[in-house]
PDB file of N, CA and C in Angstrom:
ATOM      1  N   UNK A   1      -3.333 -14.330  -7.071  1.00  0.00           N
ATOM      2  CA  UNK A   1      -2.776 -12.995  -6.942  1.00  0.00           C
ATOM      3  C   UNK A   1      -1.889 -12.895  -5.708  1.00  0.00           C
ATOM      4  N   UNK A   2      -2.453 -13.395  -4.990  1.00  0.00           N
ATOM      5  CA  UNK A   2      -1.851 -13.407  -3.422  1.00  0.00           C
ATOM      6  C   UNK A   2       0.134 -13.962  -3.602  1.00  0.00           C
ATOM      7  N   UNK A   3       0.028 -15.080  -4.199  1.00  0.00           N
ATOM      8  CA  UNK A   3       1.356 -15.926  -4.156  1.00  0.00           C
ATOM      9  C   UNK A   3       2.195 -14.696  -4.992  1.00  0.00           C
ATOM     10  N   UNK A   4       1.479 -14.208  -6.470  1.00  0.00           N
ATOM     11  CA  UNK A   4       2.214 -13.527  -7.109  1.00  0.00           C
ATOM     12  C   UNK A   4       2.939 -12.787  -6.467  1.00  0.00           C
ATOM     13  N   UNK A   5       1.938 -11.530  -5.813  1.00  0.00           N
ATOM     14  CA  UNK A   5       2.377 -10.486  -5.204  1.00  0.00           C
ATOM     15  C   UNK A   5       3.041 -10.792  -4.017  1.00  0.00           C
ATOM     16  N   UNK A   6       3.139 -11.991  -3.551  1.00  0.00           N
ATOM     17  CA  UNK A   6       4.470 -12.069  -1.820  1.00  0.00           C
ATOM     18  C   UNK A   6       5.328 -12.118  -2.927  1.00  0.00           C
ATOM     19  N   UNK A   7       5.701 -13.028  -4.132  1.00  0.00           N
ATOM     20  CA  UNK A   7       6.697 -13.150  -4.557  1.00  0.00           C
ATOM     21  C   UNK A   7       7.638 -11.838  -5.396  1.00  0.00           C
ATOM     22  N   UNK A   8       6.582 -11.083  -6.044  1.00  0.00           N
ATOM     23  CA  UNK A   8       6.947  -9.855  -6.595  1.00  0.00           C
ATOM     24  C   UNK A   8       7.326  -9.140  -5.784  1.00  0.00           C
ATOM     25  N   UNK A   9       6.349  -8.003  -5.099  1.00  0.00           N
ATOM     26  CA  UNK A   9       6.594  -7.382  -4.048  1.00  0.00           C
ATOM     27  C   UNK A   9       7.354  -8.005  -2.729  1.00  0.00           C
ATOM     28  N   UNK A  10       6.934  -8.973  -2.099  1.00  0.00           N
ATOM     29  CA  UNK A  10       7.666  -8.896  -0.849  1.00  0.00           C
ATOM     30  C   UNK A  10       9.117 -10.012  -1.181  1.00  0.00           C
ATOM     31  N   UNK A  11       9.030 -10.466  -1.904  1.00  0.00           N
ATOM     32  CA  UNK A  11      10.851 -11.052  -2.097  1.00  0.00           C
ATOM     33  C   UNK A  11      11.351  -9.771  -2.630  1.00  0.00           C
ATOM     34  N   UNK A  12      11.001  -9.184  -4.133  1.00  0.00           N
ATOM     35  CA  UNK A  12      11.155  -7.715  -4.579  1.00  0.00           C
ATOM     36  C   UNK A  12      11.878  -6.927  -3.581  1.00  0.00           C
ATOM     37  N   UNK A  13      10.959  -6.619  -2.407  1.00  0.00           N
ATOM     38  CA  UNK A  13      11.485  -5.731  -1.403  1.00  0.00           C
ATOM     39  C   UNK A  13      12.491  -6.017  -0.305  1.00  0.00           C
ATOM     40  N   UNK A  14      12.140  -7.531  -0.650  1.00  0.00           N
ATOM     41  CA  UNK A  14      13.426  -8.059   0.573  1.00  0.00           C
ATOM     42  C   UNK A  14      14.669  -8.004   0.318  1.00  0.00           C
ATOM     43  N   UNK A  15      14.976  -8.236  -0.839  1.00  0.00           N
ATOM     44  CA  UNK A  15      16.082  -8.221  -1.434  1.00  0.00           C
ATOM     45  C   UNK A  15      16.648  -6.954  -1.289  1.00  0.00           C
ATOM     46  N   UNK A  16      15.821  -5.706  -1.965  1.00  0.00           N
ATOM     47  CA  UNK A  16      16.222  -4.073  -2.127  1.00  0.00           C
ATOM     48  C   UNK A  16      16.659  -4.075  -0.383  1.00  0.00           C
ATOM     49  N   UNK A  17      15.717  -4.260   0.444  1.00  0.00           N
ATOM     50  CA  UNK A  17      16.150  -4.129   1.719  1.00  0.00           C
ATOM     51  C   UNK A  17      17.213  -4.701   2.725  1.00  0.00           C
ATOM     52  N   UNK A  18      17.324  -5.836   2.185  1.00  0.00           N
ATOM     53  CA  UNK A  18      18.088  -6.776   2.998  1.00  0.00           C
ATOM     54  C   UNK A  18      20.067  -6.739   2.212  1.00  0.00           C
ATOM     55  N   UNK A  19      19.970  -5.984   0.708  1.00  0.00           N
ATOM     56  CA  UNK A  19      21.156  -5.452   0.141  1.00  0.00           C
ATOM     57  C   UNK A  19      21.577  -4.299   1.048  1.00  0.00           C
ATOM     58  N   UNK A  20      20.974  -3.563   1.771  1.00  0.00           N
ATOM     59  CA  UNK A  20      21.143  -2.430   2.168  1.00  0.00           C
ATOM     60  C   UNK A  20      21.414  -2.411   3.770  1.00  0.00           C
ATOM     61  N   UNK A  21      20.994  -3.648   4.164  1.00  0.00           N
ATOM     62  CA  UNK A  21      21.338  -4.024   5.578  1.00  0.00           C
ATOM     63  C   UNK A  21      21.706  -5.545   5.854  1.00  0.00           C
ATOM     64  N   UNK A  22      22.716  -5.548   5.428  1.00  0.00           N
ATOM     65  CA  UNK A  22      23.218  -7.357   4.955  1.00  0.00           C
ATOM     66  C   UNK A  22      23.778  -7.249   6.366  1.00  0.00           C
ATOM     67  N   UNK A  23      24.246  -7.195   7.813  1.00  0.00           N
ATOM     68  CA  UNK A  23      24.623  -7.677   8.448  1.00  0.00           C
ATOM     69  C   UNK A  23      24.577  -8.911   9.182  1.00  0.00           C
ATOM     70  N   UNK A  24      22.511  -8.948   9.912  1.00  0.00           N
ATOM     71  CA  UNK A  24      22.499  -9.997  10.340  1.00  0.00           C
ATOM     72  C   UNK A  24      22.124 -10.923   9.367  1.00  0.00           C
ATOM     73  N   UNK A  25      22.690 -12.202   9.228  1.00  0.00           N
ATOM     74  CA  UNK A  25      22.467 -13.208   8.079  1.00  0.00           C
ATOM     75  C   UNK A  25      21.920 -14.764   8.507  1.00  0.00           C
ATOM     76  N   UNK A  26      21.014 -14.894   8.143  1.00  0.00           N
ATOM     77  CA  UNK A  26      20.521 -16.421   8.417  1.00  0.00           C
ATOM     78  C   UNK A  26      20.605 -17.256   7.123  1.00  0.00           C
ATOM     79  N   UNK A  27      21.707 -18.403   7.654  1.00  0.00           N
ATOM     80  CA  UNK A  27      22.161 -19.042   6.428  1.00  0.00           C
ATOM     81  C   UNK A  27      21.168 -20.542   6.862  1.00  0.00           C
ATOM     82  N   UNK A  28      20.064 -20.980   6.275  1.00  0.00           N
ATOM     83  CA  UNK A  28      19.398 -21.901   6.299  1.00  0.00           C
ATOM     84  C   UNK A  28      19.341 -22.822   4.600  1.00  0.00           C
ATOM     85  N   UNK A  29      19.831 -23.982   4.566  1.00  0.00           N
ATOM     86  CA  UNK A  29      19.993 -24.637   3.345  1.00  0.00           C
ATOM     87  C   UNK A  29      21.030 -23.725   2.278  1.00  0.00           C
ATOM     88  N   UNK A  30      21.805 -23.747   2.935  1.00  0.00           N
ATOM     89  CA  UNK A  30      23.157 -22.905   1.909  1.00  0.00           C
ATOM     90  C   UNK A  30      22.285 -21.406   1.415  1.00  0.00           C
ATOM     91  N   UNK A  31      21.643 -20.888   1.493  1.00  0.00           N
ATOM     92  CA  UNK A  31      20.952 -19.986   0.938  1.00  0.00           C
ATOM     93  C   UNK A  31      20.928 -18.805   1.807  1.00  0.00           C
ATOM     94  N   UNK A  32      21.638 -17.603   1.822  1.00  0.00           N
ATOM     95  CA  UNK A  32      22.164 -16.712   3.227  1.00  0.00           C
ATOM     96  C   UNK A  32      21.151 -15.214   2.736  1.00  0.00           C
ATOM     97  N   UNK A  33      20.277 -15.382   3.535  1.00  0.00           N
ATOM     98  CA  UNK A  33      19.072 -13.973   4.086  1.00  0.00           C
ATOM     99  C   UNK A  33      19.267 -13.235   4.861  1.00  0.00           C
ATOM    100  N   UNK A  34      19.185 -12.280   4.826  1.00  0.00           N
ATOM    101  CA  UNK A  34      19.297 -11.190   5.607  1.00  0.00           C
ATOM    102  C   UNK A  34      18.073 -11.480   7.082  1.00  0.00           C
ATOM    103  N   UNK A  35      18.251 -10.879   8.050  1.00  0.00           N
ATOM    104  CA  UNK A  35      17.216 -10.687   8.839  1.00  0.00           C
ATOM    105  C   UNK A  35      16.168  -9.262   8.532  1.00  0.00           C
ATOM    106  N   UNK A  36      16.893  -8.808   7.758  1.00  0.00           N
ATOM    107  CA  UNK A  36      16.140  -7.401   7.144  1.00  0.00           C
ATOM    108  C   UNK A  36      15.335  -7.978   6.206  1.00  0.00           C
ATOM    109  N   UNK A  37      15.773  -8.412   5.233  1.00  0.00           N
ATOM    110  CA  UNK A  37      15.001  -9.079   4.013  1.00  0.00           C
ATOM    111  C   UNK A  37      13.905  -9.807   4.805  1.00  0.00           C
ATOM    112  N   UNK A  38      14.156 -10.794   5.595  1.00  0.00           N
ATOM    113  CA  UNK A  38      13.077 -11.749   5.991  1.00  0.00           C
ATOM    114  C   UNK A  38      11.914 -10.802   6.207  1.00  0.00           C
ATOM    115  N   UNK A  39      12.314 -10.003   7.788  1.00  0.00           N
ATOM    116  CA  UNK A  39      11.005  -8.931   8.020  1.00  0.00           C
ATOM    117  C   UNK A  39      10.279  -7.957   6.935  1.00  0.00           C
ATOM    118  N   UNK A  40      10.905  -7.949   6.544  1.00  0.00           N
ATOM    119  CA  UNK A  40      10.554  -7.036   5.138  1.00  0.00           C
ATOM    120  C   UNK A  40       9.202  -7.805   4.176  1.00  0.00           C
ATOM    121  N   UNK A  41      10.198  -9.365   3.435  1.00  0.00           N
ATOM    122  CA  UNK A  41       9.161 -10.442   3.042  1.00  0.00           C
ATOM    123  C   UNK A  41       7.817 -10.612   3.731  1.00  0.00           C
ATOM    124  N   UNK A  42       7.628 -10.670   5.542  1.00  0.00           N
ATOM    125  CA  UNK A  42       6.923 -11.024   6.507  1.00  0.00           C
ATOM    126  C   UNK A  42       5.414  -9.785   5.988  1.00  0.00           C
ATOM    127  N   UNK A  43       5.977  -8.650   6.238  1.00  0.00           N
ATOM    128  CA  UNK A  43       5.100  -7.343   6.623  1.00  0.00           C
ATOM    129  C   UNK A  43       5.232  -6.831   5.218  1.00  0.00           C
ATOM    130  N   UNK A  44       5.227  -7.403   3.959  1.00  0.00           N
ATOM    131  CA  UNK A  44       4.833  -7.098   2.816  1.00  0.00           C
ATOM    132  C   UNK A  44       3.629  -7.485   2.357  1.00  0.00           C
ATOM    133  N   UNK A  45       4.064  -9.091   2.933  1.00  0.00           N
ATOM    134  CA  UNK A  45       3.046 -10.199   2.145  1.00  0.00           C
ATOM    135  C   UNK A  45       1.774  -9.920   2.912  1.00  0.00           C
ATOM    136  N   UNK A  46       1.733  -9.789   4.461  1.00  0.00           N
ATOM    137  CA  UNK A  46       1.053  -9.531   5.276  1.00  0.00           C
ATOM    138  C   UNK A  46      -0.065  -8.483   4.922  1.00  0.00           C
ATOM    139  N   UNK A  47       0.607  -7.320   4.306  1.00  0.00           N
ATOM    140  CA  UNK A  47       0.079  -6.156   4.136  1.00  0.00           C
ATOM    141  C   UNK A  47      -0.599  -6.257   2.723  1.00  0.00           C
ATOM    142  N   UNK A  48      -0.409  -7.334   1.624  1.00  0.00           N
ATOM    143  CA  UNK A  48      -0.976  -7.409   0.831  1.00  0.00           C
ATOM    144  C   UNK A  48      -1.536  -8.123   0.898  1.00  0.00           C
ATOM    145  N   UNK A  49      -1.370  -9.353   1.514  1.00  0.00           N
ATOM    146  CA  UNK A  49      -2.825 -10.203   1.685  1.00  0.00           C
ATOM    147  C   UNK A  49      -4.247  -9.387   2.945  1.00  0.00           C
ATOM    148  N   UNK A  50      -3.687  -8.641   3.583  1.00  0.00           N
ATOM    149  CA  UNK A  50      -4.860  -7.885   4.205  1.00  0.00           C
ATOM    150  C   UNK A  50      -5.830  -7.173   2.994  1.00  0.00           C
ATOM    151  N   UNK A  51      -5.283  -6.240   2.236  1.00  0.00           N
ATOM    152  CA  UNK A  51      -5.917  -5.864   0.983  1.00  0.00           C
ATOM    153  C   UNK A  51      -6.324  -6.624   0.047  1.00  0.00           C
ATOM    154  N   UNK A  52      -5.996  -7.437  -0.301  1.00  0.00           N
ATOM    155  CA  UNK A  52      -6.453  -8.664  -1.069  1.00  0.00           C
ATOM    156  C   UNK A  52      -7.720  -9.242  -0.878  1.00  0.00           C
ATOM    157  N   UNK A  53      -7.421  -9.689   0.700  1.00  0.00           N
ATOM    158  CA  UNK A  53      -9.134 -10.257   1.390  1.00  0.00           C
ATOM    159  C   UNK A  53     -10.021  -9.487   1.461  1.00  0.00           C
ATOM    160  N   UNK A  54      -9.346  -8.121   1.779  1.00  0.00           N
ATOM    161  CA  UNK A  54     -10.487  -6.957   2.130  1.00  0.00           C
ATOM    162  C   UNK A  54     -11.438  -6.844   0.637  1.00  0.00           C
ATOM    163  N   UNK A  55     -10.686  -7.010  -0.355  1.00  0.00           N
ATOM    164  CA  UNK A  55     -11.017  -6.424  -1.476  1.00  0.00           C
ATOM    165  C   UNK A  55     -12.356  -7.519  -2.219  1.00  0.00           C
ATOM    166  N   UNK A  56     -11.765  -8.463  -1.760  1.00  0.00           N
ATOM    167  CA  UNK A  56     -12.167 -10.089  -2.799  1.00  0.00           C
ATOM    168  C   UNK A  56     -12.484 -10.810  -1.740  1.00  0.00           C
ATOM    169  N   UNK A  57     -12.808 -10.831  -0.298  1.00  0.00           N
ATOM    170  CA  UNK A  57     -13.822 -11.436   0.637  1.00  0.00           C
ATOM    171  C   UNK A  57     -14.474 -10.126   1.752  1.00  0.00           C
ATOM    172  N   UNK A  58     -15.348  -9.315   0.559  1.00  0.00           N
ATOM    173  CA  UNK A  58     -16.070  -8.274   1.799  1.00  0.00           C
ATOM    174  C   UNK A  58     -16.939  -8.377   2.677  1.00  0.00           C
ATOM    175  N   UNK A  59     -17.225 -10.151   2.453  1.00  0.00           N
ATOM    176  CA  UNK A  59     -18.169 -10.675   3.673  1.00  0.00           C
ATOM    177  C   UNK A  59     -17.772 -11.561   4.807  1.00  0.00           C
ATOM    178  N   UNK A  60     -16.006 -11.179   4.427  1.00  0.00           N
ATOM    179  CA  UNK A  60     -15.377 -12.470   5.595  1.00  0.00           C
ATOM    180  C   UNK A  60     -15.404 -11.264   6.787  1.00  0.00           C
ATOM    181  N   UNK A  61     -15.040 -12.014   8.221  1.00  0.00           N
ATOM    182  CA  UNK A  61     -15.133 -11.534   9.339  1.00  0.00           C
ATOM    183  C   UNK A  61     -13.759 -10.414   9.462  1.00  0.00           C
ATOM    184  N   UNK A  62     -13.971  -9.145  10.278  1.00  0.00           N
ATOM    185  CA  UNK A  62     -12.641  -8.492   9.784  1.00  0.00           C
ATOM    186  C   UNK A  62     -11.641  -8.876  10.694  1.00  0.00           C
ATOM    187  N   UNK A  63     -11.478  -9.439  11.438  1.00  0.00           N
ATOM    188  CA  UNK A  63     -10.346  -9.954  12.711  1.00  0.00           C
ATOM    189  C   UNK A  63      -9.927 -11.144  11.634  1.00  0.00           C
ATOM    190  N   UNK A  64     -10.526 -12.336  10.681  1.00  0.00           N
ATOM    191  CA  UNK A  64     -10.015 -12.899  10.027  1.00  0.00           C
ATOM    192  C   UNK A  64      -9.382 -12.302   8.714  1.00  0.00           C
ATOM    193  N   UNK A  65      -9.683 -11.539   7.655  1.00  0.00           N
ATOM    194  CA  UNK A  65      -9.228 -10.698   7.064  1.00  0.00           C
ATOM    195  C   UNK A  65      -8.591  -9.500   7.320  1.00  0.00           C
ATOM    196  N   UNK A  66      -8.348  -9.329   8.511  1.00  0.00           N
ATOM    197  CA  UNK A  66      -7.138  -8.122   8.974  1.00  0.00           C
ATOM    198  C   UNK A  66      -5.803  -8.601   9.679  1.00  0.00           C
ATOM    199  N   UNK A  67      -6.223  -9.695  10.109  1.00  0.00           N
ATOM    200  CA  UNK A  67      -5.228 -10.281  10.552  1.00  0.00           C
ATOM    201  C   UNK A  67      -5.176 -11.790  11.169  1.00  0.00           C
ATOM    202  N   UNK A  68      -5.504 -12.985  10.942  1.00  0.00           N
ATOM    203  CA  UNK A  68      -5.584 -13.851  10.876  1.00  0.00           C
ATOM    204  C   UNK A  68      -4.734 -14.477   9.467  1.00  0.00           C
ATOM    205  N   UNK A  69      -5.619 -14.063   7.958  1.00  0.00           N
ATOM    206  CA  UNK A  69      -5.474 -14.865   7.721  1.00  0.00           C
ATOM    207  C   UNK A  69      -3.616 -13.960   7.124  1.00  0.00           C
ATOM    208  N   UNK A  70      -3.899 -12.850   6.671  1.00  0.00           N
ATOM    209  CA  UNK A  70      -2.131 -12.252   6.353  1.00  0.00           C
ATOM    210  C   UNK A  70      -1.194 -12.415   7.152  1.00  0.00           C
ATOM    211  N   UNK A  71      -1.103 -12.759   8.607  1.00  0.00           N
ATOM    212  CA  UNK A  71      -0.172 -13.069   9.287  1.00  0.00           C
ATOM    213  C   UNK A  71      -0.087 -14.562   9.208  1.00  0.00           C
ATOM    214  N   UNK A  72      -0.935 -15.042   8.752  1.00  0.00           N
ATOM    215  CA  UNK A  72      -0.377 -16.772   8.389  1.00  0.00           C
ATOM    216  C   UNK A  72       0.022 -17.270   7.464  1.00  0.00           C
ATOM    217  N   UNK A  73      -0.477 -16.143   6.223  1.00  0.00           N
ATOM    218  CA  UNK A  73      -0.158 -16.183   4.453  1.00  0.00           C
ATOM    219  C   UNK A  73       1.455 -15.994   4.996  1.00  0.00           C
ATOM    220  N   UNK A  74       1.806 -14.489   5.734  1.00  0.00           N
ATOM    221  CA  UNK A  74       2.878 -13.903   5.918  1.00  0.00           C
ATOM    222  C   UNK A  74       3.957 -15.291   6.459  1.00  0.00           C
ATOM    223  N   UNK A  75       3.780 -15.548   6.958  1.00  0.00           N
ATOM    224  CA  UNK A  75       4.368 -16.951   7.624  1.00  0.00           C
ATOM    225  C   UNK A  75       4.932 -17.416   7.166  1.00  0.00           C
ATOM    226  N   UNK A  76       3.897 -18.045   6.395  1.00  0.00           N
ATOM    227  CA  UNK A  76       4.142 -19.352   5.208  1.00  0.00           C
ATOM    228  C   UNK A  76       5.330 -18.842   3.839  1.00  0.00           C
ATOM    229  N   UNK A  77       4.667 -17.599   3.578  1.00  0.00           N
ATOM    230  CA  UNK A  77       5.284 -17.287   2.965  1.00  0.00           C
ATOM    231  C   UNK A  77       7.287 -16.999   2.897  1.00  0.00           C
ATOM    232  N   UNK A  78       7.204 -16.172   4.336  1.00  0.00           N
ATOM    233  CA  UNK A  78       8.722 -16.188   4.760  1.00  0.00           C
ATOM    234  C   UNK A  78       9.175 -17.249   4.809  1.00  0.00           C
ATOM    235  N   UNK A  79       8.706 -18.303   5.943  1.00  0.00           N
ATOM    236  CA  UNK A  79       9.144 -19.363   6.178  1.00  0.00           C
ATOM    237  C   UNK A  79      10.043 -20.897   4.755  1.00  0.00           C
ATOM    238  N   UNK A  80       8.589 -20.549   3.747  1.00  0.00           N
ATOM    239  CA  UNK A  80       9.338 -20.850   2.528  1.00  0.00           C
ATOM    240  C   UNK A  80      10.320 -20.408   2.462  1.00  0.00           C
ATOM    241  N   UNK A  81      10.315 -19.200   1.618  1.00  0.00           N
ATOM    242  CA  UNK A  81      11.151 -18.494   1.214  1.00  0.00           C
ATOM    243  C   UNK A  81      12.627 -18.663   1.899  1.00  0.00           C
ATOM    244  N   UNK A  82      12.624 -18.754   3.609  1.00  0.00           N
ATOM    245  CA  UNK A  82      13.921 -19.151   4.168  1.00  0.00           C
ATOM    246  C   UNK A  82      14.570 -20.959   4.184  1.00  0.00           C
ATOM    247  N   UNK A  83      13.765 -21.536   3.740  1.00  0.00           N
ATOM    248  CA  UNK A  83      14.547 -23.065   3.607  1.00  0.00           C
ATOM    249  C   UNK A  83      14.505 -23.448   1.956  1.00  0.00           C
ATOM    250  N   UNK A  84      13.982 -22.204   0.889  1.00  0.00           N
ATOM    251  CA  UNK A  84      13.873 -22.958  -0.151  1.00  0.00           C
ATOM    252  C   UNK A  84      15.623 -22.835  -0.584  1.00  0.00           C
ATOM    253  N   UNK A  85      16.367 -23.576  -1.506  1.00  0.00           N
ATOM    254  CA  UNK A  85      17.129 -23.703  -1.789  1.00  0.00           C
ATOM    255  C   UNK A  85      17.683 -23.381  -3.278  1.00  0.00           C
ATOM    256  N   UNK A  86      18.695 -23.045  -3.703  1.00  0.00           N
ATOM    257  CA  UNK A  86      19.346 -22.771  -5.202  1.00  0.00           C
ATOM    258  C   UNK A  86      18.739 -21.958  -5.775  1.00  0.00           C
ATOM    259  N   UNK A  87      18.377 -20.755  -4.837  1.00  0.00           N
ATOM    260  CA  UNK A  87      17.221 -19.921  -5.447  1.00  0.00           C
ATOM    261  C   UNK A  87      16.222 -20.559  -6.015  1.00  0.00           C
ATOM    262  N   UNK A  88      15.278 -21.202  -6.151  1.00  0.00           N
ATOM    263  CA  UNK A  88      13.856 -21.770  -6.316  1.00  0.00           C
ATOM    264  C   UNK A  88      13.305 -21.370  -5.507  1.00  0.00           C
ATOM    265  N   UNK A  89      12.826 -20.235  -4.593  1.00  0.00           N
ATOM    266  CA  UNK A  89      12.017 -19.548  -4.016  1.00  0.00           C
ATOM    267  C   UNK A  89      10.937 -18.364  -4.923  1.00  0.00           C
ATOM    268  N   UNK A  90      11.787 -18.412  -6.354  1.00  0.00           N
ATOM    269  CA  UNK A  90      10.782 -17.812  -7.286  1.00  0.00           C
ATOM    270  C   UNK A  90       9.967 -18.584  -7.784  1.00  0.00           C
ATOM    271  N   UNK A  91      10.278 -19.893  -7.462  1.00  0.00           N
ATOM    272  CA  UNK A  91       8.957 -21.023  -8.066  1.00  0.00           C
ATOM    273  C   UNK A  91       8.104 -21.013  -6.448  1.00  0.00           C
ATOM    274  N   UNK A  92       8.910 -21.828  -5.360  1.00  0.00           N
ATOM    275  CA  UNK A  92       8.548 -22.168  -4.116  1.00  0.00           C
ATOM    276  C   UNK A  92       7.407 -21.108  -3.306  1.00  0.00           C
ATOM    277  N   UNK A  93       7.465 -19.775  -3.433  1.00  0.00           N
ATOM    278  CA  UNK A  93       7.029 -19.061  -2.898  1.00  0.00           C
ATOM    279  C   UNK A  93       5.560 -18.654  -3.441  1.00  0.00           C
ATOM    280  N   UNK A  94       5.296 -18.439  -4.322  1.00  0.00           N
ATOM    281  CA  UNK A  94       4.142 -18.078  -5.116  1.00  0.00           C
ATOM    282  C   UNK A  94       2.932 -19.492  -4.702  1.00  0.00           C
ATOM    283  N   UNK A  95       3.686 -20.839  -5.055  1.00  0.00           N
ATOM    284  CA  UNK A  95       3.012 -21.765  -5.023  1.00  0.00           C
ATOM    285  C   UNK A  95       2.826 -22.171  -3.683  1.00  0.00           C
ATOM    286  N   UNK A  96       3.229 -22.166  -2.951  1.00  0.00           N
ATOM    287  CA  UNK A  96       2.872 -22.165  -1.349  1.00  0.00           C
ATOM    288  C   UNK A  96       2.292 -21.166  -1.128  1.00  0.00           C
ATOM    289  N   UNK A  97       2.395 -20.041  -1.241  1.00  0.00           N
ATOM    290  CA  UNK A  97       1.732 -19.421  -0.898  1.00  0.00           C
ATOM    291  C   UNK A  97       0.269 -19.298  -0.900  1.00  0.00           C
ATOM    292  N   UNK A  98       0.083 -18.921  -2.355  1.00  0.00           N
ATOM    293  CA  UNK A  98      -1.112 -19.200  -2.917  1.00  0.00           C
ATOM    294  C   UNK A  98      -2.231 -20.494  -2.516  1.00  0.00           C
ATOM    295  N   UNK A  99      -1.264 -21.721  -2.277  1.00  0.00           N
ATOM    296  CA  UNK A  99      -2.165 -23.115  -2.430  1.00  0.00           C
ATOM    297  C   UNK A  99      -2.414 -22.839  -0.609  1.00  0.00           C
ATOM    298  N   UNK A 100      -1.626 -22.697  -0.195  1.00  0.00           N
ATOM    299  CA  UNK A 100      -1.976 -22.355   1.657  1.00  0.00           C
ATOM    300  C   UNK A 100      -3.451 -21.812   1.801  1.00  0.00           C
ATOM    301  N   UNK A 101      -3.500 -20.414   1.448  1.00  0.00           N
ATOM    302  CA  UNK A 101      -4.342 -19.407   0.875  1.00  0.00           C
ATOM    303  C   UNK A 101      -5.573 -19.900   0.902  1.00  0.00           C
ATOM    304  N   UNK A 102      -5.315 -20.860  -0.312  1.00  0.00           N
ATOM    305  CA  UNK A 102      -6.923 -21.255  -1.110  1.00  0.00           C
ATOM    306  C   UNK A 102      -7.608 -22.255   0.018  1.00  0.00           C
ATOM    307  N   UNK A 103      -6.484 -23.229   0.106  1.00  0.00           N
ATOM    308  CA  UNK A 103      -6.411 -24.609   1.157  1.00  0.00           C
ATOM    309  C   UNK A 103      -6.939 -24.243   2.153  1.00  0.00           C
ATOM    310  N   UNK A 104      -5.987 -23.644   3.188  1.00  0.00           N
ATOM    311  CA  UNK A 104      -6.290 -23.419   4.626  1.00  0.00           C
ATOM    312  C   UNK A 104      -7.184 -21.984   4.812  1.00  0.00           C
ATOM    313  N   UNK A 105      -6.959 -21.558   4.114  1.00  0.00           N
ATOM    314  CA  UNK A 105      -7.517 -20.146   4.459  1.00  0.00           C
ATOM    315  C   UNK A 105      -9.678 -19.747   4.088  1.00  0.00           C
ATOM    316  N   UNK A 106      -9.579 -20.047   2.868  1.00  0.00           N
ATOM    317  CA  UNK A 106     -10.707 -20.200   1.933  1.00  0.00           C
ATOM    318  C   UNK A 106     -11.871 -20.643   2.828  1.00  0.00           C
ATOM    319  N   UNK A 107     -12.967 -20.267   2.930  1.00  0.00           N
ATOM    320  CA  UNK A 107     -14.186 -21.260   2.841  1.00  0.00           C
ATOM    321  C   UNK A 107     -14.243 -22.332   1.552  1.00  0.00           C
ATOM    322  N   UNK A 108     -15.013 -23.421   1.821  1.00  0.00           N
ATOM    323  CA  UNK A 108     -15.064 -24.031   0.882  1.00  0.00           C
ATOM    324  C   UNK A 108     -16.725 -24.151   0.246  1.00  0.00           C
TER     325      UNK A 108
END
């Protein structure tokens, strides 16, 4: 759910946002982002992986589920999203995301 929703919602919103404030532009692998879009992507994904954990780990610690692990989902997530290339960030993003998530984030 997690990968879905950075990719729905927070590319979704980056885009709406970063059309609307195209000035500053970070062109990384031919692929040109807004600095609006990025923050936007950042504090989407962030904000939905906080709800996510809250929802579906109500016994994790809340300093790790409030902000640990969404500001690192958030990360990963932007950070993709800014070197993936030829638009494949609708594949790239979900799947990093998500596998980060399960991987690094998860108890096992």
């Amino acid at each position: 759910a997690i990968g879905v929703l950075a990719m729905g919602w927070g590319d979704g919103l980056a885009a709406v946002v970063g059309g609307r404030r195209p000035r500053r532009t970070i062109g990384l692998t031919g692929s040109r982002k807004t600095l609006a879009g990025s923050v936007t992507m950042f504090a989407v994904t962030a904000a939905l992986t906080a709800i996510l954990a809250t929802v579906y780990e109500p016994g994790a610690p809340l300093l790790r589920t409030l902000l640990a692990a969404p500001l690192a989902t958030a990360a990963v997530a932007t950070v993709v999203e800014l070197f993936t290339p030829w638009g494949l960030d609708n594949l790239t993003v979900p799947l990093a995301t998500a596998a980060f998530y399960r991987l690094a984030l998860l108890p096992v």
